[in-house]
C-alpha atoms as a PDB file:
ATOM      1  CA  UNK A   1      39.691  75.275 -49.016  1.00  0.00           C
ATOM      2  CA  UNK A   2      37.015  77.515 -49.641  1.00  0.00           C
ATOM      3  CA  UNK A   3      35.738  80.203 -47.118  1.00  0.00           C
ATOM      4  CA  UNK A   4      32.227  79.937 -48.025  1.00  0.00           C
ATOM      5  CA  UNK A   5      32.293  76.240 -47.812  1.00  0.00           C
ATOM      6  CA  UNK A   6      34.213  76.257 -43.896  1.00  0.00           C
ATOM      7  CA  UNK A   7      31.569  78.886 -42.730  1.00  0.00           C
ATOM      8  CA  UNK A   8      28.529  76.995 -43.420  1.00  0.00           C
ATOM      9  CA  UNK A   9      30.114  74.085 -41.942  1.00  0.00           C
ATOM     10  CA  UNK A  10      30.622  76.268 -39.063  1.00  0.00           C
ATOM     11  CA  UNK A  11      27.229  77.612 -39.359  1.00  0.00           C
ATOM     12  CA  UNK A  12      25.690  73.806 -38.888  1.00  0.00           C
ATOM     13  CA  UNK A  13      27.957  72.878 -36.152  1.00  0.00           C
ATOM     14  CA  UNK A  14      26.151  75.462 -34.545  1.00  0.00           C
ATOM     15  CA  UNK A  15      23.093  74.960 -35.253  1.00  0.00           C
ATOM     16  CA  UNK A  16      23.666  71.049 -33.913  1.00  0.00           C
ATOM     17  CA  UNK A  17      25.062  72.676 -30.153  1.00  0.00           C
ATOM     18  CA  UNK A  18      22.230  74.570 -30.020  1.00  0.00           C
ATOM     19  CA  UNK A  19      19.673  71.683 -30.415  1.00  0.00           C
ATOM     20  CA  UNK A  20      21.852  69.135 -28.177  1.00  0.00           C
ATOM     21  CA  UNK A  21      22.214  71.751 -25.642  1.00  0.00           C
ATOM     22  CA  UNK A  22      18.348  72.168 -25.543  1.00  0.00           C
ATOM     23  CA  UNK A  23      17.843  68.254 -25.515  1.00  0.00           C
ATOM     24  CA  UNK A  24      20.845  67.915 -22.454  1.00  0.00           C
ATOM     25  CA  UNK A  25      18.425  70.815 -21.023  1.00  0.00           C
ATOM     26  CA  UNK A  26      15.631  69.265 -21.421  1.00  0.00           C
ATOM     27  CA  UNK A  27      15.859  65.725 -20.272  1.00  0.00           C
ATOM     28  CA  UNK A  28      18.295  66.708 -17.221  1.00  0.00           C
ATOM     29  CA  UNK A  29      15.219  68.906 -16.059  1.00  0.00           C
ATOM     30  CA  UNK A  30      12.990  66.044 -16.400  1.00  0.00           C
ATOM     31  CA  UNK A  31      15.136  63.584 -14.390  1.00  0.00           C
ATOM     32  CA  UNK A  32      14.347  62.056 -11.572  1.00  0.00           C
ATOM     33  CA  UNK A  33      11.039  62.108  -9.448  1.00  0.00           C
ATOM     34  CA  UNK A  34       9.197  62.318 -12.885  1.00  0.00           C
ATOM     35  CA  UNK A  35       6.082  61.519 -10.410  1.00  0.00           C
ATOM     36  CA  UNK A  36       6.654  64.827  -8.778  1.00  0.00           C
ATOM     37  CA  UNK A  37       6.593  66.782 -12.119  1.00  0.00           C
ATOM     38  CA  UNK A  38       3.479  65.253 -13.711  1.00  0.00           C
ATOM     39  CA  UNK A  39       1.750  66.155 -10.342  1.00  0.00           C
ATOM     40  CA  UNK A  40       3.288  70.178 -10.346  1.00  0.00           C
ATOM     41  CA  UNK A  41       1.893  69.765 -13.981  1.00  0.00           C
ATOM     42  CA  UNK A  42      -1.702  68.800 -13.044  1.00  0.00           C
ATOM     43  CA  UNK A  43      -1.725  71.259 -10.441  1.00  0.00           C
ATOM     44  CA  UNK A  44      -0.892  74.125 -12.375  1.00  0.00           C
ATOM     45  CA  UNK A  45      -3.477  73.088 -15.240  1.00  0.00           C
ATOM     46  CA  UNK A  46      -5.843  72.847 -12.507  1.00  0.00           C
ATOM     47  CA  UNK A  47      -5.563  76.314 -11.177  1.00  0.00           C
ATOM     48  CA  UNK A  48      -5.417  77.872 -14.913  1.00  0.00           C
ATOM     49  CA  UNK A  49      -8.728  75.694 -15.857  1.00  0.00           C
ATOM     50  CA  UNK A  50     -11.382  75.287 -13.018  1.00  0.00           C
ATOM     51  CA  UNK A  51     -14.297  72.838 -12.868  1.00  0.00           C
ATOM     52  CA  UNK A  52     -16.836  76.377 -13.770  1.00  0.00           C
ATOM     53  CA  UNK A  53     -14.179  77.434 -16.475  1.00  0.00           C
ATOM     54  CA  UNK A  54     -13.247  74.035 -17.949  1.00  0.00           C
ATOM     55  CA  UNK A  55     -10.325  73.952 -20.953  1.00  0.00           C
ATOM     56  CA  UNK A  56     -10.820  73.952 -24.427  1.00  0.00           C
ATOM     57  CA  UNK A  57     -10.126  70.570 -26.506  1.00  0.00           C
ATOM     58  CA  UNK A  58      -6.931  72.238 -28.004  1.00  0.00           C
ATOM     59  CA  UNK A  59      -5.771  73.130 -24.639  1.00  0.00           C
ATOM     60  CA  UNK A  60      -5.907  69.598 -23.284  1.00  0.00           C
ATOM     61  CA  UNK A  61      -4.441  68.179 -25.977  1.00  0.00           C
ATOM     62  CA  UNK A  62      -1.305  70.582 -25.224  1.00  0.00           C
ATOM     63  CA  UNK A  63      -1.307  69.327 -21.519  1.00  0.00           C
ATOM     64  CA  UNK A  64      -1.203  65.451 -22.494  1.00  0.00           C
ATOM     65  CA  UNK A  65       1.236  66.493 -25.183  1.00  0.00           C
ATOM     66  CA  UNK A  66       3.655  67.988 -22.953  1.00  0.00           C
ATOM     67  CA  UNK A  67       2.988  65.155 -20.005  1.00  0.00           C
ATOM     68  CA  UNK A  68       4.157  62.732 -22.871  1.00  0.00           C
ATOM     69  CA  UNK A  69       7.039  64.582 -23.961  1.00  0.00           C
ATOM     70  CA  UNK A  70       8.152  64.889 -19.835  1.00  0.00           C
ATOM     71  CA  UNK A  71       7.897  60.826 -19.372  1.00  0.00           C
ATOM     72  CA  UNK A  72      10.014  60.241 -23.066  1.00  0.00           C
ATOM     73  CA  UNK A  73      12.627  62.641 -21.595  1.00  0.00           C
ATOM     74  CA  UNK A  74      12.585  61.199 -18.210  1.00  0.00           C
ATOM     75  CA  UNK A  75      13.347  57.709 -20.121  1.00  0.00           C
ATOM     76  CA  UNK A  76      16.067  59.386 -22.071  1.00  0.00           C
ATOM     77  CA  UNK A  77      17.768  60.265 -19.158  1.00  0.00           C
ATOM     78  CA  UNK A  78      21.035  57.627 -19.906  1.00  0.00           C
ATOM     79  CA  UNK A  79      21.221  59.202 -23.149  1.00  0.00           C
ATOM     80  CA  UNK A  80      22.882  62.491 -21.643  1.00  0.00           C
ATOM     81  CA  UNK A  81      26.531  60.628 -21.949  1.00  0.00           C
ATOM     82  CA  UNK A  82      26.153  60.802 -25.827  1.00  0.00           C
ATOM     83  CA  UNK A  83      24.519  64.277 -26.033  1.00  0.00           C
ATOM     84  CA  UNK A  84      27.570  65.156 -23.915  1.00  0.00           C
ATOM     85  CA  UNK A  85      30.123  63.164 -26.368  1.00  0.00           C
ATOM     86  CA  UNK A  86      28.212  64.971 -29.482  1.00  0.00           C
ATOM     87  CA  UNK A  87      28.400  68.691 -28.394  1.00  0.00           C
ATOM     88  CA  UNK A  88      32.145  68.353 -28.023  1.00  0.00           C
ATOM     89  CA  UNK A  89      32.123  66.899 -31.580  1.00  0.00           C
ATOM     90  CA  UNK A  90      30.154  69.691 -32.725  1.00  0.00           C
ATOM     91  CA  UNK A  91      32.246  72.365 -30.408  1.00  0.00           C
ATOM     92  CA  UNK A  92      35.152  71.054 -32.447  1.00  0.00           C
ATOM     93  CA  UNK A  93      33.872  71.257 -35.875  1.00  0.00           C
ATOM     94  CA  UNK A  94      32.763  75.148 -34.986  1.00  0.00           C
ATOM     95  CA  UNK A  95      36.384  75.835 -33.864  1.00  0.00           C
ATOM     96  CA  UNK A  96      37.934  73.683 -36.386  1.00  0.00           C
ATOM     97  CA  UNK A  97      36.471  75.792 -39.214  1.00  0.00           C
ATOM     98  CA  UNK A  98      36.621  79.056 -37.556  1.00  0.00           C
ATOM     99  CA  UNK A  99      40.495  78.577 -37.362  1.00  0.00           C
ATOM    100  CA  UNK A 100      40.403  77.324 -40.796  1.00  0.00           C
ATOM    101  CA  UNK A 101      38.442  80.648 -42.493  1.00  0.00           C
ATOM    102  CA  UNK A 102      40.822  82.883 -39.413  1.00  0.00           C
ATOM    103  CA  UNK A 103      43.849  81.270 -41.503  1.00  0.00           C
ATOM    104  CA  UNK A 104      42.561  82.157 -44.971  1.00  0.00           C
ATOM    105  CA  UNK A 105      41.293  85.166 -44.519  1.00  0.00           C
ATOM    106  CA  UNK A 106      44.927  86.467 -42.978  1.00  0.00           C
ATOM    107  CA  UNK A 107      46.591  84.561 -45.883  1.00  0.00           C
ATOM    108  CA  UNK A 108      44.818  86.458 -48.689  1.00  0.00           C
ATOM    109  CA  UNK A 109      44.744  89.796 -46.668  1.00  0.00           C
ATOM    110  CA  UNK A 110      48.978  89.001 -46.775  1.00  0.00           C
ATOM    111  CA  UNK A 111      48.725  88.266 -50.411  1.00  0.00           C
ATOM    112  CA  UNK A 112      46.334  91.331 -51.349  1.00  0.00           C
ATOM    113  CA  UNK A 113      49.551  93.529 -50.216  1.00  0.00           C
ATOM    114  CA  UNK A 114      52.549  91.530 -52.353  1.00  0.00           C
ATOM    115  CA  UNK A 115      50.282  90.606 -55.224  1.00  0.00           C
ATOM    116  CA  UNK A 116      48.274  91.750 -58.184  1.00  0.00           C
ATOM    117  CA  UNK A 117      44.732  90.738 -57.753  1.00  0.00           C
ATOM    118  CA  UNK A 118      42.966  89.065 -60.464  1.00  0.00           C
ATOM    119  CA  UNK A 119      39.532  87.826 -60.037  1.00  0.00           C
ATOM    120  CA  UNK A 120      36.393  88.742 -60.960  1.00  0.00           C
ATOM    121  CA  UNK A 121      35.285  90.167 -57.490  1.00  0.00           C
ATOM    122  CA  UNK A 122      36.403  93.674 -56.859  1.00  0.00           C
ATOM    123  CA  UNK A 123      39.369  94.107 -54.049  1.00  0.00           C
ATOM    124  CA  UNK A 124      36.374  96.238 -51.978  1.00  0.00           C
ATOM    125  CA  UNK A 125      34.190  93.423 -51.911  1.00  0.00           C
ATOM    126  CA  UNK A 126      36.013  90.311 -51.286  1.00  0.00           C
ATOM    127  CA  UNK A 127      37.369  92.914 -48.369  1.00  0.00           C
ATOM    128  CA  UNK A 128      33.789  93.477 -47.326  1.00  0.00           C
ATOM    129  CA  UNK A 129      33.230  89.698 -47.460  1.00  0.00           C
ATOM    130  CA  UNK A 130      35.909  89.020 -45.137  1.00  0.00           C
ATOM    131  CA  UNK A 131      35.116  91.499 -43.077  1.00  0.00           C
ATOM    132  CA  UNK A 132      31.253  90.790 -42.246  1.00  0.00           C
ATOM    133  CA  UNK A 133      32.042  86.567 -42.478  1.00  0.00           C
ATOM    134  CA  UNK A 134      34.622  87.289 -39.175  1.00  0.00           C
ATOM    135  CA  UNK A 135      31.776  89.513 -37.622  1.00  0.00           C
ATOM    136  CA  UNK A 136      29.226  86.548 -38.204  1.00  0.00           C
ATOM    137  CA  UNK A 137      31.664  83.962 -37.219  1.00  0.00           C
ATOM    138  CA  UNK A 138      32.495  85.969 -33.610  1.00  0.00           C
ATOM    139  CA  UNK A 139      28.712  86.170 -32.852  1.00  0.00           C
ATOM    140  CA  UNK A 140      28.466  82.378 -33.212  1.00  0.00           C
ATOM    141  CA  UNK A 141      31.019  81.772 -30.940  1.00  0.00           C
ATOM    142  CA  UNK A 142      29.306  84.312 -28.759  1.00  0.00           C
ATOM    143  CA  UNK A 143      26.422  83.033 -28.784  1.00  0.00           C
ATOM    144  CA  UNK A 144      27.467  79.639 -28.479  1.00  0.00           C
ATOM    145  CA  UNK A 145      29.233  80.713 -25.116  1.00  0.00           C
ATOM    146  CA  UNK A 146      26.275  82.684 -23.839  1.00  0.00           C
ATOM    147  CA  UNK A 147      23.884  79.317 -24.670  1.00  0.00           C
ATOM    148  CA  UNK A 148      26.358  76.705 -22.898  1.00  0.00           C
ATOM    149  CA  UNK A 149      27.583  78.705 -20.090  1.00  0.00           C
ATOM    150  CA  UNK A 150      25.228  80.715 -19.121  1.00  0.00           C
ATOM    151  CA  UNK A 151      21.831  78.516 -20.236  1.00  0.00           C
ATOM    152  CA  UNK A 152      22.316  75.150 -19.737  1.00  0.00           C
ATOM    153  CA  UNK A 153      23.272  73.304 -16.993  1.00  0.00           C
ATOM    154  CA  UNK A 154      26.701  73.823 -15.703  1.00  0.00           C
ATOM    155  CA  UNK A 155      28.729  70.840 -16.641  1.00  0.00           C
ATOM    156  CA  UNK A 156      28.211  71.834 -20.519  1.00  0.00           C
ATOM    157  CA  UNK A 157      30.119  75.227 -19.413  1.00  0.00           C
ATOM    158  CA  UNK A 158      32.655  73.087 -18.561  1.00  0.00           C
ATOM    159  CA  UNK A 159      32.738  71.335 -21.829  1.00  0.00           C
ATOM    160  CA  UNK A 160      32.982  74.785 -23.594  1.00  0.00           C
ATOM    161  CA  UNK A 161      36.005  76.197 -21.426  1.00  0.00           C
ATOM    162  CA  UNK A 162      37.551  73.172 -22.632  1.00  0.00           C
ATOM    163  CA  UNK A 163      36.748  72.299 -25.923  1.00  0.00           C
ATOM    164  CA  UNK A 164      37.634  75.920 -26.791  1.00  0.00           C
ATOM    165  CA  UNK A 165      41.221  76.253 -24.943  1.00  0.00           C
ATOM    166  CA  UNK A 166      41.785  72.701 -26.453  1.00  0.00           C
ATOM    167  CA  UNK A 167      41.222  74.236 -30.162  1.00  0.00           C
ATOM    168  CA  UNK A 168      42.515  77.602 -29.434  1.00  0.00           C
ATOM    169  CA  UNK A 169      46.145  75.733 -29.284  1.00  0.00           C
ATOM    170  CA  UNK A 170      45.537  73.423 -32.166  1.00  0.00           C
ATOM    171  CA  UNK A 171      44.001  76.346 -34.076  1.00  0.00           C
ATOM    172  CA  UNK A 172      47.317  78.109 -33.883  1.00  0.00           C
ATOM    173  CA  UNK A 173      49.367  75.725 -34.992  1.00  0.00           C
ATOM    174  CA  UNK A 174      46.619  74.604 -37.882  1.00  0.00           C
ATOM    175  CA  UNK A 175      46.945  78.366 -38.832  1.00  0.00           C
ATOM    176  CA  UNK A 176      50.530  78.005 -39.900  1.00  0.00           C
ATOM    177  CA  UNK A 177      50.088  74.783 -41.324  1.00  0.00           C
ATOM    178  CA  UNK A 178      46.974  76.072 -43.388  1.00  0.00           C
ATOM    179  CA  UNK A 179      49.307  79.032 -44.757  1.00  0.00           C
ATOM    180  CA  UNK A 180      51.914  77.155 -45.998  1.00  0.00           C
ATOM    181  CA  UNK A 181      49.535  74.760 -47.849  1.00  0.00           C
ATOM    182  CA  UNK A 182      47.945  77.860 -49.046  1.00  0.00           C
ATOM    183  CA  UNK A 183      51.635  79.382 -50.474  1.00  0.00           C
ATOM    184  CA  UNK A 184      52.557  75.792 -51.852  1.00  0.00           C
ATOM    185  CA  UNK A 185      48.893  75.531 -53.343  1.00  0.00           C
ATOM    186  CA  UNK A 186      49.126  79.242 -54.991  1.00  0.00           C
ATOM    187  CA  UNK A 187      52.785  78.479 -56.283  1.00  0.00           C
ATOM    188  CA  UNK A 188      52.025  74.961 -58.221  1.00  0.00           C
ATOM    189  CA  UNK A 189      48.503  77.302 -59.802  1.00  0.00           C
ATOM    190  CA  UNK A 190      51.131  79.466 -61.130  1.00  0.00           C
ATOM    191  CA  UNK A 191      53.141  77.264 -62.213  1.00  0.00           C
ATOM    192  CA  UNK A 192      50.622  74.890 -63.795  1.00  0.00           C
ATOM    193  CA  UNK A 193      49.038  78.689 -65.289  1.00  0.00           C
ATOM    194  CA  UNK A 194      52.638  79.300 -66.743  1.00  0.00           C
ATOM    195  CA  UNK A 195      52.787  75.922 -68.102  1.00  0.00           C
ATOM    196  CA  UNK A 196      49.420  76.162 -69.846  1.00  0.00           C
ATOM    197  CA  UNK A 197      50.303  79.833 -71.269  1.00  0.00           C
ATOM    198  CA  UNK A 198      53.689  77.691 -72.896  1.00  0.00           C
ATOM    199  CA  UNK A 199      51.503  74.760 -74.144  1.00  0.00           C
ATOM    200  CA  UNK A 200      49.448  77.738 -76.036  1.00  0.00           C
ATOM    201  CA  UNK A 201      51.809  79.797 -77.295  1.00  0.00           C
ATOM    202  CA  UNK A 202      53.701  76.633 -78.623  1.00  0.00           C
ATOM    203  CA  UNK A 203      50.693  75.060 -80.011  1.00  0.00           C
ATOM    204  CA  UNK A 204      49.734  78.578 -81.649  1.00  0.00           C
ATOM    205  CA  UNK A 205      53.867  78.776 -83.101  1.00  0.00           C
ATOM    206  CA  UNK A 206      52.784  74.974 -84.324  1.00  0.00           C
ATOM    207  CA  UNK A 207      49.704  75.488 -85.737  1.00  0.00           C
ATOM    208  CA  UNK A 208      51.116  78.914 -87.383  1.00  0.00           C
ATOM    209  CA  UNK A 209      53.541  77.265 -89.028  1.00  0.00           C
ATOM    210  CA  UNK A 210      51.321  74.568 -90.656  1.00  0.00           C
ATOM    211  CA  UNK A 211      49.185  77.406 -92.201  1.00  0.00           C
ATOM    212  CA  UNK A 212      52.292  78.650 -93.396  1.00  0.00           C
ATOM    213  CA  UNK A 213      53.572  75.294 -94.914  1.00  0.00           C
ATOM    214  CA  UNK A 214      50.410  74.790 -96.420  1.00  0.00           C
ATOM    215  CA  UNK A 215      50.514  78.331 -97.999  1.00  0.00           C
ATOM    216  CA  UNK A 216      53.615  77.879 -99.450  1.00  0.00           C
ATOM    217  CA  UNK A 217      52.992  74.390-100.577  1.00  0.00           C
ATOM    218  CA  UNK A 218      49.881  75.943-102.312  1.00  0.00           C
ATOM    219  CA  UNK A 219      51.414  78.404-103.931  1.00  0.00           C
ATOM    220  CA  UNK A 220      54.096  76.322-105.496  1.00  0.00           C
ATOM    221  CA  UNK A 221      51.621  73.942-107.222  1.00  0.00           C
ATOM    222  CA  UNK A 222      49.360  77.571-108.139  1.00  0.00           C
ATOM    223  CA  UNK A 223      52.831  78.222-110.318  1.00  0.00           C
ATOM    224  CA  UNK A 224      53.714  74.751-111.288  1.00  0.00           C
ATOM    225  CA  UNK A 225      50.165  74.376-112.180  1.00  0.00           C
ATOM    226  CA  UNK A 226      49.946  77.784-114.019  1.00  0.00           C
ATOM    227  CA  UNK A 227      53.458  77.082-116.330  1.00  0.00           C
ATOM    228  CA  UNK A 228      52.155  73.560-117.196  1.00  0.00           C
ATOM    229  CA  UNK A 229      49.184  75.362-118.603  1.00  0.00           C
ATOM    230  CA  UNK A 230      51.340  78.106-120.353  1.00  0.00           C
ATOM    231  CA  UNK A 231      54.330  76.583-121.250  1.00  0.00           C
ATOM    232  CA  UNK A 232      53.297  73.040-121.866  1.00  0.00           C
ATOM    233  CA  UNK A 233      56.614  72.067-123.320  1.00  0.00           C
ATOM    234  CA  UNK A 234      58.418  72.312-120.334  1.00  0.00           C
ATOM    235  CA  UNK A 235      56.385  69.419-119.172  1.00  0.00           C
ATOM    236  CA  UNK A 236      54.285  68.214-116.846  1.00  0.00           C
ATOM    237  CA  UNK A 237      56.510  67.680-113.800  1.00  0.00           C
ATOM    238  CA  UNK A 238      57.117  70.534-111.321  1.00  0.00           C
ATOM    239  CA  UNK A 239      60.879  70.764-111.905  1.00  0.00           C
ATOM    240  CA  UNK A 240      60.682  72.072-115.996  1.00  0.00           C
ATOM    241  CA  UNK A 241      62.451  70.274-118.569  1.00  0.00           C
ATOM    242  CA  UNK A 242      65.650  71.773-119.537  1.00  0.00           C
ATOM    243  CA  UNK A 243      66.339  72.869-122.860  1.00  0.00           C
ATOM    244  CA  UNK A 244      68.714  69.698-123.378  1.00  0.00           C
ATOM    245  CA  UNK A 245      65.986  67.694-122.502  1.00  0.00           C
ATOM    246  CA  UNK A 246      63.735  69.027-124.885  1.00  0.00           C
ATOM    247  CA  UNK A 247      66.319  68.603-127.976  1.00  0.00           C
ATOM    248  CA  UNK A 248      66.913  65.258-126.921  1.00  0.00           C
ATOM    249  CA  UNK A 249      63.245  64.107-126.659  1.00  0.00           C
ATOM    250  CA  UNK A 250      62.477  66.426-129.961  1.00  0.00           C
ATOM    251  CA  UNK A 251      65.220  63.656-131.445  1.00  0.00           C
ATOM    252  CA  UNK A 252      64.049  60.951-133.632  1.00  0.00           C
ATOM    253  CA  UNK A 253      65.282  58.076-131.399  1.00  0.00           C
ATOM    254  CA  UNK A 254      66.200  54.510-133.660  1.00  0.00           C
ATOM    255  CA  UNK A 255      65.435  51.540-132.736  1.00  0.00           C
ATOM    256  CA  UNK A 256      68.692  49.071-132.476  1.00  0.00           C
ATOM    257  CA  UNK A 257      68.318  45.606-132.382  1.00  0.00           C
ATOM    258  CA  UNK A 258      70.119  42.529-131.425  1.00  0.00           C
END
């Protein structure tokens, strides 16, 4: 599980409250006597725009454009149920992943004080990385409070309080779970690491000893090869001809019939 990867996850859940809560906001303000907000509407273009200072074209436009976008939302008002149903979704996924980068980052802060660090990144930064990716993740969860509590309408409070008490008790026990993965995970890399290093230094031994082979193989036919051309009566074969050989080669032989 990477960090980086969980906070933007966390970062879109966000972003996808934020725009439902707006939408909920929206069409629950323009439920109901839709007649009665068109008409507060007319009346308050009416005062900004009198008949001896009338509106410009752009102006007008805006008016119909937002009298249009107050009737759609006034039709969407039966969709609130699954703009409800969504934001918990989307609560969860922020406090699923917030757990999820909580766990990791206490995990590696644990391993930072048994183990020898390794990576490219400096100790400082990946510190400093940690540090300012809790800092961001708090203000989401700040703001996310501060957005459904405090501006939107009440019953997506409610939703927060419990989304967030629901997946403060899962994210505890996730947190344990997540840290023993993590310790399982980072004992099968070292093993699989020491396991590779073997491979090598066996293959290297291997290989080693086929140069070696080869050497000495070469050198052998270098000096059979060198007393053929020297010492030509010892013969052409790598083992030389013994001097009892030679005398009885060096022998006429006779031919004996039957």
């Amino acid at each position: 599980m990477d960090p980086i990867t969980l906070f933007a996850m966390a970062n879109a859940a966000v972003s996808a409250v934020k725009k439902g809560c707006q939408l909920y906001k929206d069409i629950k303000g323009a439920a109901g006597d839709v007649k009665a907000v068109l008409k507060d509407l007319d009346e308050q273009f009416s005062k900004a725009h009198p008949s001896e200072k009338p509106a410009s074209l752009e102006a007008r436009n805006q008016f119909v454009k937002e009298k249009n976008r107050i009737i759609e939302l006034n039709k969407r008002d039966g969709e609130t149920t699954g703009i409800y149903t969504e934001l918990g979704e989307h609560l969860g996924a922020y406090y699923d992943n917030y757990y999820k980068c909580m766990a990791i980052f206490e995990e590696e802060e644990r391993r930072a004080k048994t183990e020898v660090y390794s990576g490219d990144d400096s100790i400082g930064k990946r510190a400093l990385q940690r540090v300012l990716m809790k800092k961001q993740l708090e203000q989401m969860g700040t703001e996310l409070r501060e957005i459904m509590v405090y501006q939107s309408p009440k019953e997506l409070g409610a939703l927060h309080s419990e989304v967030e008490e629901m997946m403060e008790k899962m994210g505890k026990e996730q947190k344990v779970l997540i840290a023993r993965k993590m310790q399982e995970d980072h004992r099968q890399m070292i093993k699989r690491r020491k396991r590779i290093e073997t491979l090598w230094l066996e293959a290297t031994w291997g290989i080693g000893a086929i140069f070696i082979a080869a050497a000495f193989g070469l050198m052998i036919a270098f000096v059979v090869q060198d007393r053929i051309e020297k010492y030509p009566e010892l013969g052409n074969e790598m083992i030389p001809k013994t001097e009892a050989q030679r005398r009885r080669e060096a022998t006429p032989q006779k031919y004996v019939g039957r």
